[in-house]
Protein backbone atom coordinates (compact mmCIF):
# COMPACT_ATOMS: atom_id res chain seq x y z
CA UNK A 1 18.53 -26.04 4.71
CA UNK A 2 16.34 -28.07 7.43
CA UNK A 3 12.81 -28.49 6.71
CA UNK A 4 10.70 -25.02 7.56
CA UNK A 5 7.78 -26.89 8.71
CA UNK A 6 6.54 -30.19 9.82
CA UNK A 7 3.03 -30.87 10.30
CA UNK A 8 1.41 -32.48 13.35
CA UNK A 9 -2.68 -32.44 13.57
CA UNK A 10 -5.01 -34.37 16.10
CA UNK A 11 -8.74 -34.61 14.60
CA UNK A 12 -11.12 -32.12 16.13
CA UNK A 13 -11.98 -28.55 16.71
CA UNK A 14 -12.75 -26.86 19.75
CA UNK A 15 -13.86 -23.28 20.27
CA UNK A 16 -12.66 -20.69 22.64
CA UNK A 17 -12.15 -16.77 22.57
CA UNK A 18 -8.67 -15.30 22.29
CA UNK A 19 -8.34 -11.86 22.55
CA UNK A 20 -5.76 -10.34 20.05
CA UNK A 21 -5.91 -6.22 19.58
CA UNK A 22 -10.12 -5.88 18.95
CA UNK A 23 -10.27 -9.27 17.15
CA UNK A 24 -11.98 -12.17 18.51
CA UNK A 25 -10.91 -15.89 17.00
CA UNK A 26 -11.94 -19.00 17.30
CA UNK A 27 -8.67 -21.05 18.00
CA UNK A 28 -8.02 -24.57 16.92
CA UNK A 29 -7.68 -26.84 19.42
CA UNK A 30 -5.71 -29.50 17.10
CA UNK A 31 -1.91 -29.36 17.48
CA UNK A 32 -0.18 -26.40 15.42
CA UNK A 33 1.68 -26.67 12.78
CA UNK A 34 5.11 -26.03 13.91
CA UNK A 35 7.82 -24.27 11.92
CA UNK A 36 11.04 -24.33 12.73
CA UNK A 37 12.49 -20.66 11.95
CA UNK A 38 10.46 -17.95 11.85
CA UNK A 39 6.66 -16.85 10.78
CA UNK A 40 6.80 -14.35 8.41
CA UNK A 41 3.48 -11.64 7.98
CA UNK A 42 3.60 -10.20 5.33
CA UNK A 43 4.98 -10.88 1.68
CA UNK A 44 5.69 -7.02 0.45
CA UNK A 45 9.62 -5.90 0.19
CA UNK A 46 9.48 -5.65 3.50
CA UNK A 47 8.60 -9.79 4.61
CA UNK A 48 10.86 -10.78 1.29
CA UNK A 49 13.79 -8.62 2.80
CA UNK A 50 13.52 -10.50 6.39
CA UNK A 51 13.51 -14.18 4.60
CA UNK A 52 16.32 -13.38 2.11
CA UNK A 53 18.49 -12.44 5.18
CA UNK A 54 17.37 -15.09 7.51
CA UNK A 55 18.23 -17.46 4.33
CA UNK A 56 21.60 -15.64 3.85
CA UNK A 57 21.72 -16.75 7.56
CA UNK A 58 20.62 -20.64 7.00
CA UNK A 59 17.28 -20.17 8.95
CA UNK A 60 14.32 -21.23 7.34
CA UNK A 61 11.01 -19.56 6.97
CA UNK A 62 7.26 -19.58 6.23
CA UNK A 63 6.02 -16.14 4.68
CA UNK A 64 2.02 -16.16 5.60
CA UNK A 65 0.39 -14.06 2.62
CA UNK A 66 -3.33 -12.95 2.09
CA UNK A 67 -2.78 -12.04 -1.12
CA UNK A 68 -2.48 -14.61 -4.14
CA UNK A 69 1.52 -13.79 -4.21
CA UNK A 70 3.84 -11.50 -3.42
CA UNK A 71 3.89 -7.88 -3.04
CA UNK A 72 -0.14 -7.25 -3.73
CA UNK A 73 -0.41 -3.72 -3.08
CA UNK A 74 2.24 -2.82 -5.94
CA UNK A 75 0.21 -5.82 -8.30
CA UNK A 76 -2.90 -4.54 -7.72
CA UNK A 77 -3.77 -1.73 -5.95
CA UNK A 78 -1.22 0.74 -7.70
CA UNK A 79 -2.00 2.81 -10.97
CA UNK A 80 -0.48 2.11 -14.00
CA UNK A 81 1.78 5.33 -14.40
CA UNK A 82 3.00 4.47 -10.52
CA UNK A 83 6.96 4.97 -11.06
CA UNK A 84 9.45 4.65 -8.08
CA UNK A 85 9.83 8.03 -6.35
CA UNK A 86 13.37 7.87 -5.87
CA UNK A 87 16.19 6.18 -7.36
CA UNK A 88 16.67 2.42 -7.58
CA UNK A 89 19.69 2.27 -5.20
CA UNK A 90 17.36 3.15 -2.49
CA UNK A 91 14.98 0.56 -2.84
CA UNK A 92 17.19 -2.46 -3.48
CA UNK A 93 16.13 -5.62 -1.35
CA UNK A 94 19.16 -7.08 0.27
CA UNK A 95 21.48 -9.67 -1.48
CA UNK A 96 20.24 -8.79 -5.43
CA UNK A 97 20.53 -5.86 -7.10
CA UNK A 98 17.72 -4.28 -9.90
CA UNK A 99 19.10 -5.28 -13.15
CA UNK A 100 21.23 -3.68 -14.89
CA UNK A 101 19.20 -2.52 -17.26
CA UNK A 102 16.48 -0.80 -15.17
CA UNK A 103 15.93 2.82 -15.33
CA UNK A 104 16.64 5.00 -12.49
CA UNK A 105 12.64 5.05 -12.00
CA UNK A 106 11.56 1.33 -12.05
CA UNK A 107 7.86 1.52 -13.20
CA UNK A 108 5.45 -0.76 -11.18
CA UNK A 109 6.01 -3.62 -13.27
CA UNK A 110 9.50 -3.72 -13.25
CA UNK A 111 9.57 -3.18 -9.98
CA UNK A 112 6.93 -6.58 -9.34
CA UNK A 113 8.85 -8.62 -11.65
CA UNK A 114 11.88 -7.61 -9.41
CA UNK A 115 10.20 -8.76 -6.54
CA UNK A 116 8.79 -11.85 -8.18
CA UNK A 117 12.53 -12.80 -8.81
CA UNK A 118 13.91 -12.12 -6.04
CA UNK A 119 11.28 -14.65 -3.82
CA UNK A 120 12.84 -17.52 -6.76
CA UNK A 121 16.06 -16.46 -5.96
CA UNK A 122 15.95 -17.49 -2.76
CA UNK A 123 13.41 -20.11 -2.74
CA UNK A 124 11.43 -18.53 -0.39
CA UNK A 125 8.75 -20.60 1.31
CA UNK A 126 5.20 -18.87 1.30
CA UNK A 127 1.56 -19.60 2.71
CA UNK A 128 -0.21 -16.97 0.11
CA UNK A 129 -4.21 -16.58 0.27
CA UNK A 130 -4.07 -17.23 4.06
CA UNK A 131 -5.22 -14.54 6.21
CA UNK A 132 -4.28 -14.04 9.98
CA UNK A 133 -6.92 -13.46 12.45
CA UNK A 134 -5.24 -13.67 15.75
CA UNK A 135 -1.35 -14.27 17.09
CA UNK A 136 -0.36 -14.69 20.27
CA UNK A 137 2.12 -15.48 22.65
CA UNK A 138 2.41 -18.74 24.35
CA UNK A 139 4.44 -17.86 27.57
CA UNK A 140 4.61 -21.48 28.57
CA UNK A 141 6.22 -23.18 25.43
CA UNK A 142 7.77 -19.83 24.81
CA UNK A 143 6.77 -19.21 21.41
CA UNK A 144 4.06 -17.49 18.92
CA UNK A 145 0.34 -19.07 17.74
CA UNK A 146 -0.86 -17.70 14.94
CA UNK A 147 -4.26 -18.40 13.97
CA UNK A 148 -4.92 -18.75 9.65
CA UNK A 149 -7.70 -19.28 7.38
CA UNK A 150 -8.13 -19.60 3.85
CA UNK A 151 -8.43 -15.54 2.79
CA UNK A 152 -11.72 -16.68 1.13
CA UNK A 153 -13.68 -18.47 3.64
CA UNK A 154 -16.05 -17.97 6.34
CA UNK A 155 -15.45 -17.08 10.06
CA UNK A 156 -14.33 -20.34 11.74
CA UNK A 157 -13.58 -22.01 8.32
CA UNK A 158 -10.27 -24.18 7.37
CA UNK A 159 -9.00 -22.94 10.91
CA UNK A 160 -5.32 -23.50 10.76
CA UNK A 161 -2.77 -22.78 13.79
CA UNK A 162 0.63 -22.24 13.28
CA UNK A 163 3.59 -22.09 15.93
CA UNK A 164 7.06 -20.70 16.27
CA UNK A 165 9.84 -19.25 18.42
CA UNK A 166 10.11 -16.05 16.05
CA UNK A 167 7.26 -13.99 14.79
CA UNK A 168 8.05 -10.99 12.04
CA UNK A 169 5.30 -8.71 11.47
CA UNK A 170 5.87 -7.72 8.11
CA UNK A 171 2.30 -7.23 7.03
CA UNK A 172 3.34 -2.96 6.81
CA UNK A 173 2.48 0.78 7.41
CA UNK A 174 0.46 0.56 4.42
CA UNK A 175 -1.82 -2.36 4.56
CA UNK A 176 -5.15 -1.51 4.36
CA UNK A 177 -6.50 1.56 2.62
CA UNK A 178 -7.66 4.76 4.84
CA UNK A 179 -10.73 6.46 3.71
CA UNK A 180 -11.83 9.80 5.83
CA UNK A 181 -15.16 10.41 7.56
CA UNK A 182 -16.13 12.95 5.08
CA UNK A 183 -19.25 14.65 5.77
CA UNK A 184 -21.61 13.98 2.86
CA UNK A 185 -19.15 11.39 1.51
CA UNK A 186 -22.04 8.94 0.93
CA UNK A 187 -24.49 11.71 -0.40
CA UNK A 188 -22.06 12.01 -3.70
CA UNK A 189 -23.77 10.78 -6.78
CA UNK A 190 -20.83 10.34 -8.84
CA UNK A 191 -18.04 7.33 -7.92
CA UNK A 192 -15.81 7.60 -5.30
CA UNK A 193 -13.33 5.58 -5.05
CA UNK A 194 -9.48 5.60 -3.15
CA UNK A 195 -6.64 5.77 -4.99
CA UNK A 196 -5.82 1.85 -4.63
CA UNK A 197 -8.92 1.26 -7.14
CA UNK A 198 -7.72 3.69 -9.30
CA UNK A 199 -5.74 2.79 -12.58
CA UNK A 200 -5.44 5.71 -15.14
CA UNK A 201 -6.95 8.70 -16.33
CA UNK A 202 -7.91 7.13 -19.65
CA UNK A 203 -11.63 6.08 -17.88
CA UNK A 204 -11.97 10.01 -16.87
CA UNK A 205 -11.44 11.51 -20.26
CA UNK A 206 -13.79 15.11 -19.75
CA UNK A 207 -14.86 14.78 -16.13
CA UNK A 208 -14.28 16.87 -13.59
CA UNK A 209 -12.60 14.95 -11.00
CA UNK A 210 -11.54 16.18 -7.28
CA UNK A 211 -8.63 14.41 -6.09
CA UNK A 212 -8.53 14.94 -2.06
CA UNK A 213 -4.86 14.29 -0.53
CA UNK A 214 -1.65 16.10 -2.07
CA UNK A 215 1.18 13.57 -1.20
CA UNK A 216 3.07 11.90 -3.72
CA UNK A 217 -0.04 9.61 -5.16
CA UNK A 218 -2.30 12.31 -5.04
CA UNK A 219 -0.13 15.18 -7.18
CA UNK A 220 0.03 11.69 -9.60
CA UNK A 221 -3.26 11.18 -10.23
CA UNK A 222 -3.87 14.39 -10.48
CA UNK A 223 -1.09 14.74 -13.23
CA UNK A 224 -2.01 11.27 -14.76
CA UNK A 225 -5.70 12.67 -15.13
CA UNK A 226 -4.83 16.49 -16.84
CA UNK A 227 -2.90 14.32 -19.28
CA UNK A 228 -6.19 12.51 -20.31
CA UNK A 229 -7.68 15.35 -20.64
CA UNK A 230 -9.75 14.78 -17.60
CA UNK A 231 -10.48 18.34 -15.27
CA UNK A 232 -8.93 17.31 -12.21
CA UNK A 233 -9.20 19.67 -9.19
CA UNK A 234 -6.33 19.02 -5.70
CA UNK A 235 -7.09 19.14 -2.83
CA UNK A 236 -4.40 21.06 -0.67
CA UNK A 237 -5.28 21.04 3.53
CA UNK A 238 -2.13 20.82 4.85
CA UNK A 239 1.42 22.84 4.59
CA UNK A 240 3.83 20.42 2.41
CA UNK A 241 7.13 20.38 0.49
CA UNK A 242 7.50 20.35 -3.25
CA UNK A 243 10.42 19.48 -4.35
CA UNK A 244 12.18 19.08 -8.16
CA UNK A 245 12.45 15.09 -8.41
CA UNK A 246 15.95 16.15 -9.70
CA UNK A 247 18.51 18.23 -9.07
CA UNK A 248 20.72 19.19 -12.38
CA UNK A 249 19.54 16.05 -13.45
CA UNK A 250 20.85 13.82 -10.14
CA UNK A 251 18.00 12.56 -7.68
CA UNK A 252 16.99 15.35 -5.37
CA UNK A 253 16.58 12.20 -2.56
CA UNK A 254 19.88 11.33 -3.66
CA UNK A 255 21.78 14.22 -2.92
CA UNK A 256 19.80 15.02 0.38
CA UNK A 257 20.78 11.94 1.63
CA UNK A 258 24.14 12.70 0.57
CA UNK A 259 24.84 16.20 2.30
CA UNK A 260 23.00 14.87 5.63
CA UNK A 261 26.30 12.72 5.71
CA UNK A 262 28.30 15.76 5.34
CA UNK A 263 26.36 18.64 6.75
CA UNK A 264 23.87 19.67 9.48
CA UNK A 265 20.04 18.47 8.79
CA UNK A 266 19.25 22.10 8.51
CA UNK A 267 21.89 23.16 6.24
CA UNK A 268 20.82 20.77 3.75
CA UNK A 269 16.54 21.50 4.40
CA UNK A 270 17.82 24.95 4.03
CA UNK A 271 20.08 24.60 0.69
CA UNK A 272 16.64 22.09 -0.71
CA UNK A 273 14.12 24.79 -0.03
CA UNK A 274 16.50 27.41 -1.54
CA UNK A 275 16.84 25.35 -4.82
CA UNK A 276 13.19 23.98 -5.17
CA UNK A 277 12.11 27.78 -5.19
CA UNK A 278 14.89 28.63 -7.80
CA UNK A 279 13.48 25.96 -10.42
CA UNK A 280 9.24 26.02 -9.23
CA UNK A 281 8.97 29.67 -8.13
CA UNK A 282 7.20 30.57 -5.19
CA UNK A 283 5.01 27.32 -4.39
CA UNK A 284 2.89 29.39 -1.68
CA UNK A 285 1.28 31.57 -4.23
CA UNK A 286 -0.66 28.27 -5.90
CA UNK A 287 -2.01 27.38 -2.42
CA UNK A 288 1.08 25.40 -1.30
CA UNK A 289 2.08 26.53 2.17
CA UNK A 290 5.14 25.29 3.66
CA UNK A 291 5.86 23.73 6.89
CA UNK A 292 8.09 25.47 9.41
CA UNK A 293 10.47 22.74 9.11
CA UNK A 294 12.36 21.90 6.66
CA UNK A 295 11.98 18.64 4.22
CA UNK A 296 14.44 16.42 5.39
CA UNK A 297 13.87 17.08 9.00
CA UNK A 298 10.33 16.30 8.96
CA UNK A 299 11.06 12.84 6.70
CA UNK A 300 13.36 12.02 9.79
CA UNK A 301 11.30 13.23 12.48
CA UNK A 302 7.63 12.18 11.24
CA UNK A 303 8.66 9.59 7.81
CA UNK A 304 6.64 11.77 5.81
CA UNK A 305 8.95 12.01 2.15
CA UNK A 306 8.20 15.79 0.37
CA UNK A 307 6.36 15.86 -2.93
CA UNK A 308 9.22 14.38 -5.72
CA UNK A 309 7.53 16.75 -8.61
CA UNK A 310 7.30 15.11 -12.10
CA UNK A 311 5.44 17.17 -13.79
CA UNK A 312 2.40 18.22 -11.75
CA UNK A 313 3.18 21.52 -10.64
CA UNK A 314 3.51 22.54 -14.38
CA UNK A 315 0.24 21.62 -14.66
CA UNK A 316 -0.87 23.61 -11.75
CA UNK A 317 0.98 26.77 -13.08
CA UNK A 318 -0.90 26.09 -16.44
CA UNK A 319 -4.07 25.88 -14.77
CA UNK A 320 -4.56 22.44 -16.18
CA UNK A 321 -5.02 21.37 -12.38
CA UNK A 322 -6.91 23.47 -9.70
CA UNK A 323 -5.80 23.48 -6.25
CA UNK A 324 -8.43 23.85 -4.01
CA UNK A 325 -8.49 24.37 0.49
CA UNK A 326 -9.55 21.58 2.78
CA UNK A 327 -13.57 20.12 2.10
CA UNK A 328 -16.23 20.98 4.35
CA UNK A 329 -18.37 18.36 3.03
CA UNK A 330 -19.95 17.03 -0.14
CA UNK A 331 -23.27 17.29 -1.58
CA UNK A 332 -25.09 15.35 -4.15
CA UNK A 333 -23.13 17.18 -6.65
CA UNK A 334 -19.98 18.40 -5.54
CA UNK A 335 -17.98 19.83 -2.94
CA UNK A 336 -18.04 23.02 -0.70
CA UNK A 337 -14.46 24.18 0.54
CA UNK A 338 -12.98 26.00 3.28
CA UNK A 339 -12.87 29.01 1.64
CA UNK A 340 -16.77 28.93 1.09
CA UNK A 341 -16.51 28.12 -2.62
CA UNK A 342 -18.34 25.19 -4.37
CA UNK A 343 -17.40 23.58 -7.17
CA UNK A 344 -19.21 19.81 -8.83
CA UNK A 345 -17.60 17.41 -9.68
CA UNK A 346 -18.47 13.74 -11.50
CA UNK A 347 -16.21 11.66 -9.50
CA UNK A 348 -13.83 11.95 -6.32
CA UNK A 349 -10.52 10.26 -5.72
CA UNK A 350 -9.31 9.35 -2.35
CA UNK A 351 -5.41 9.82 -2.23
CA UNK A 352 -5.38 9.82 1.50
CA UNK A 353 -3.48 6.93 2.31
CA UNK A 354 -3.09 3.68 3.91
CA UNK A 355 -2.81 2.35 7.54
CA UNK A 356 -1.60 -0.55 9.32
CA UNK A 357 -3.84 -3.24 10.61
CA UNK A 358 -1.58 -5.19 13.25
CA UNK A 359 -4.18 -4.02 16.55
CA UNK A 360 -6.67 -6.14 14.35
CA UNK A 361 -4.85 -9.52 14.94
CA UNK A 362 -1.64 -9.46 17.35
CA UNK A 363 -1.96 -9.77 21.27
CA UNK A 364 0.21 -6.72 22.07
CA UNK A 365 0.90 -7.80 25.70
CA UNK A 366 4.63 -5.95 25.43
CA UNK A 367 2.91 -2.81 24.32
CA UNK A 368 5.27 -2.16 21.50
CA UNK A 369 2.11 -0.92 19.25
CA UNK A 370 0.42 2.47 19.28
CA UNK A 371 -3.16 1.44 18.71
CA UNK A 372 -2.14 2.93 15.44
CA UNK A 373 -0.75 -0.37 14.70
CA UNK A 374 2.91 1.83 14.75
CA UNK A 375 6.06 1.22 17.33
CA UNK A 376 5.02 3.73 20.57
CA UNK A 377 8.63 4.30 21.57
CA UNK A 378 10.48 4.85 17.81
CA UNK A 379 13.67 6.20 19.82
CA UNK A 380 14.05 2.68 21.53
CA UNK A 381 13.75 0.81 18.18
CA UNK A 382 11.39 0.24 15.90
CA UNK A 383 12.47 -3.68 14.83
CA UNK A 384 12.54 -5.31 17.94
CA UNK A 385 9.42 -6.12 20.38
CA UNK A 386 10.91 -8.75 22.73
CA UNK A 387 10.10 -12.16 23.35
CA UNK A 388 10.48 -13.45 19.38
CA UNK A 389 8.80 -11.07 17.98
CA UNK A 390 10.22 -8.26 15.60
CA UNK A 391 8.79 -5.87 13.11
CA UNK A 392 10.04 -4.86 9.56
CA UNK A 393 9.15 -1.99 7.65
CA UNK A 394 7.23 -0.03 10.12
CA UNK A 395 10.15 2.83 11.07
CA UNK A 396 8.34 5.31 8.43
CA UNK A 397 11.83 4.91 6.16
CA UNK A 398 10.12 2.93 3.08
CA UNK A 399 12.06 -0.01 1.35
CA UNK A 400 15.51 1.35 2.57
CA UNK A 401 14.33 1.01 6.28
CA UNK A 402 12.91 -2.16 5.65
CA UNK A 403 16.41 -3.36 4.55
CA UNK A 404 18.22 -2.32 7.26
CA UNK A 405 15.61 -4.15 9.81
CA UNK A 406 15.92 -7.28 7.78
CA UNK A 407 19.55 -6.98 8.36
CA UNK A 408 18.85 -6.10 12.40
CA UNK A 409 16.35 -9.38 12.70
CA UNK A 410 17.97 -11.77 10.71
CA UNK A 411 21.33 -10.96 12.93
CA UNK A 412 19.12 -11.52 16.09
CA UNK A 413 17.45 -14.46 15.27
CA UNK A 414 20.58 -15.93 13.60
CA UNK A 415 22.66 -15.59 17.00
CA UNK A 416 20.07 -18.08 18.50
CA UNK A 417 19.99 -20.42 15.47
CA UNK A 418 23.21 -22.00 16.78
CA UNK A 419 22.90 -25.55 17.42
CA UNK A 420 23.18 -25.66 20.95
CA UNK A 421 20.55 -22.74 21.67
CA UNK A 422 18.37 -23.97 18.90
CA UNK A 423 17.73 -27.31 20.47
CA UNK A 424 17.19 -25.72 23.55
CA UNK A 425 14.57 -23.17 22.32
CA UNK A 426 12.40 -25.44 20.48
CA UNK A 427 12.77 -28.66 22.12
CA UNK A 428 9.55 -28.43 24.23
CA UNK A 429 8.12 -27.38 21.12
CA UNK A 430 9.06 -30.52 19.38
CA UNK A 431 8.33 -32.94 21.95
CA UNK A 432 5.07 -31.39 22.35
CA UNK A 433 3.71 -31.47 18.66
CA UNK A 434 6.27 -34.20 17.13
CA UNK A 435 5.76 -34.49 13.28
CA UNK A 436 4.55 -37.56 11.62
């Protein structure tokens, strides 16, 4: 494999503004360090997926990494009884399987040493504690600046600019936690914290503890916290799917995905909904409303996956777990709901989420981004912006999409690998920051 980087530095720093998103750098004025393949953002499944396949493709690349290694947000900002939501075979990172010996359900350390190995496997190249604060594209050498520091030091500290003819934005739908603008939020006496800081019920043993957001996390921790013995309360706002995890003891995802390649998308949302009220009874009557369309269209049409029950409805039914309306706003001591009820509580968990945080760094000039930090036109393709750049994992399809962009990229950027167009892609580059 040829060398994924050479360095080339002049002595000397010189400071100018660069626009990228709502960020504001200060750019190095030394020569880049130029790597020859592709810049990686991102070291989740998603930025692993892109380098296996670019490897499987014999194009090198540098994975840039704010984190101390690879996939942080399952290492440590996941809680301990985090499982896999659906089944193995659907969150398999190309080119190496789960072990044999895994359980249909990887917990989250299984699934981290999985993705520990799989960055050995393939020798993967990685830049880890470096944060990004602006990228850019250079329309006269053709190719991507991206502007790095050390993840721990100051503005305008260890400035570091890389440069390449391909730039992945891997860094995710889910990389930086989303807390509401709750009214009273910061009047609570109790802790609040979001569901990335929290690890099990064991430190809630007794308290009453309102867990606001019902997707998959939430309906968790709120299960993970009844088993403690904690008094957890769930907060319910918006119309959502429950669904048995299993079906007759096969993956419900599994066998959706199965009769959408046999049947129409409604027949199947209608055959789910008919067998998730056979098994949990009529959801709507414990403050569950659901949507007007069905499961597997609104996973396709909006990437939002229905509640996989494991247990927590049971809880619900035993009135182990309360289910509470949307919050008007906290007090000192608790909350008051939509339904005029109040209720305290000692602590509040945030289960509401994650966003992306691409407008904070990358110069959109193509205008691929919402200023969500999500692909504006999804119908046109969510893995490819145009001039180098390409995007993995951000098509609202978890660890399966992520594969299939891999795939999508590393084909791409392979088909311009070839000898003859690689010399004349980064040529200029070459000439212009030679290495030592």
């Amino acid at each position: 494999m040829p060398p994924y980087f050479a360095f080339s530095h002049s002595p000397g720093l010189e400071e100018m503004t660069r626009e990228a998103g709502n960020v504001s750098s200060v750019m190095a004025n030394s020569a880049p360090t130029f790597v020859e393949g592709a810049i990686i953002v991102g070291g989740g499944p998603s930025g692993l997926a892109v380098a296996a396949c670019l490897t499987m493709k014999g194009v090198p690349s540098l994975i840039i990494e704010k984190s101390d290694g690879i996939g942080s947000l399952w290492k440590y900002k996941a809680y301990d009884r985090l499982h896999l939501h659906i089944p193995k075979q659907f969150c398999e990172l190309p080119h190496y399987p789960f072990p044999e010996d895994y359980p249909m359900y990887p917990n989250r350390k299984q699934f981290v040493d999985y993705l520990e190995n799989y960055f050995r496997h393939f020798d993967m190249r990685a830049q880890f504690n470096t944060k990004i604060n602006a990228a850019y594209y250079d329309p006269q050498l053709s190719c991507w600046k991206v502007e790095s520091q050390p993840s721990s030091a100051g503005s305008g500290e260890c400035v570091t600019e890389y440069c390449s003819r391909w730039l992945i934005v891997a860094s995710g739908e889910n990389a930086e936690a989303y807390t509401p603008d709750m009214q009273g939020l910061r009047d609570f006496r109790g802790p609040v914290l979001h569901s990335s800081n929290y690890k099990t019920g064991a430190d809630y043993m007794g308290q009453r503890v309102l867990v606001v957001g019902c997707g998959n996390s939430g309906m968790e921790i709120a299960l993970d916290l009844a088993n403690f013995n904690a008094k957890p309360s769930l907060v319910v706002r918006s119309p959502v799917h429950i669904l048995p995890r299993e079906i007759l003891g096969v993956s419900t995802f599994a066998v959706a995905m199965s009769m959408m390649k046999r049947f129409p998308l409604w027949f199947t949302d209608a055959l789910l909904v008919v067998y998730a009220r056979a098994v949990l009874g009529d959801t709507t009557s414990y403050g569950f409303k659901r949507p007007a369309n069905g499961p597997m269209t609104i996973k396709c049409e909006q990437g939002k996956t229905p509640i996989l029950d494991v247990g927590t409805f049971a809880k619900i039914k035993s009135g182990a777990i309360k289910v509470c309306p949307g919050v008007t706003h906290l007090t000192s001591q608790g909350a008051k709901f939509e339904n005029d009820q109040f209720a305290e509580f000692d602590a509040v968990v945030l289960a509401t989420g994650y966003r992306s945080n691409v407008p904070r760094w990358l110069s959109d000039d193509g205008g691929f981004f919402s200023p969500e930090g999500l692909p504006k036109n999804p119908s046109l393709g969510t893995w490819k912006a145009g001039r180098g750049l390409f995007v993995a994992g951000f098509g609202r399809k978890g660890i399966l999409g992520a594969t299939f962009d891999a795939k999508y990229i590393a084909e791409a950027i392979s088909d311009a690998w070839s000898l003859e167009s690689h010399k004349h892609l980064v040529s200029p580059l070459k000439s212009r920051y030679p290495p030592p």
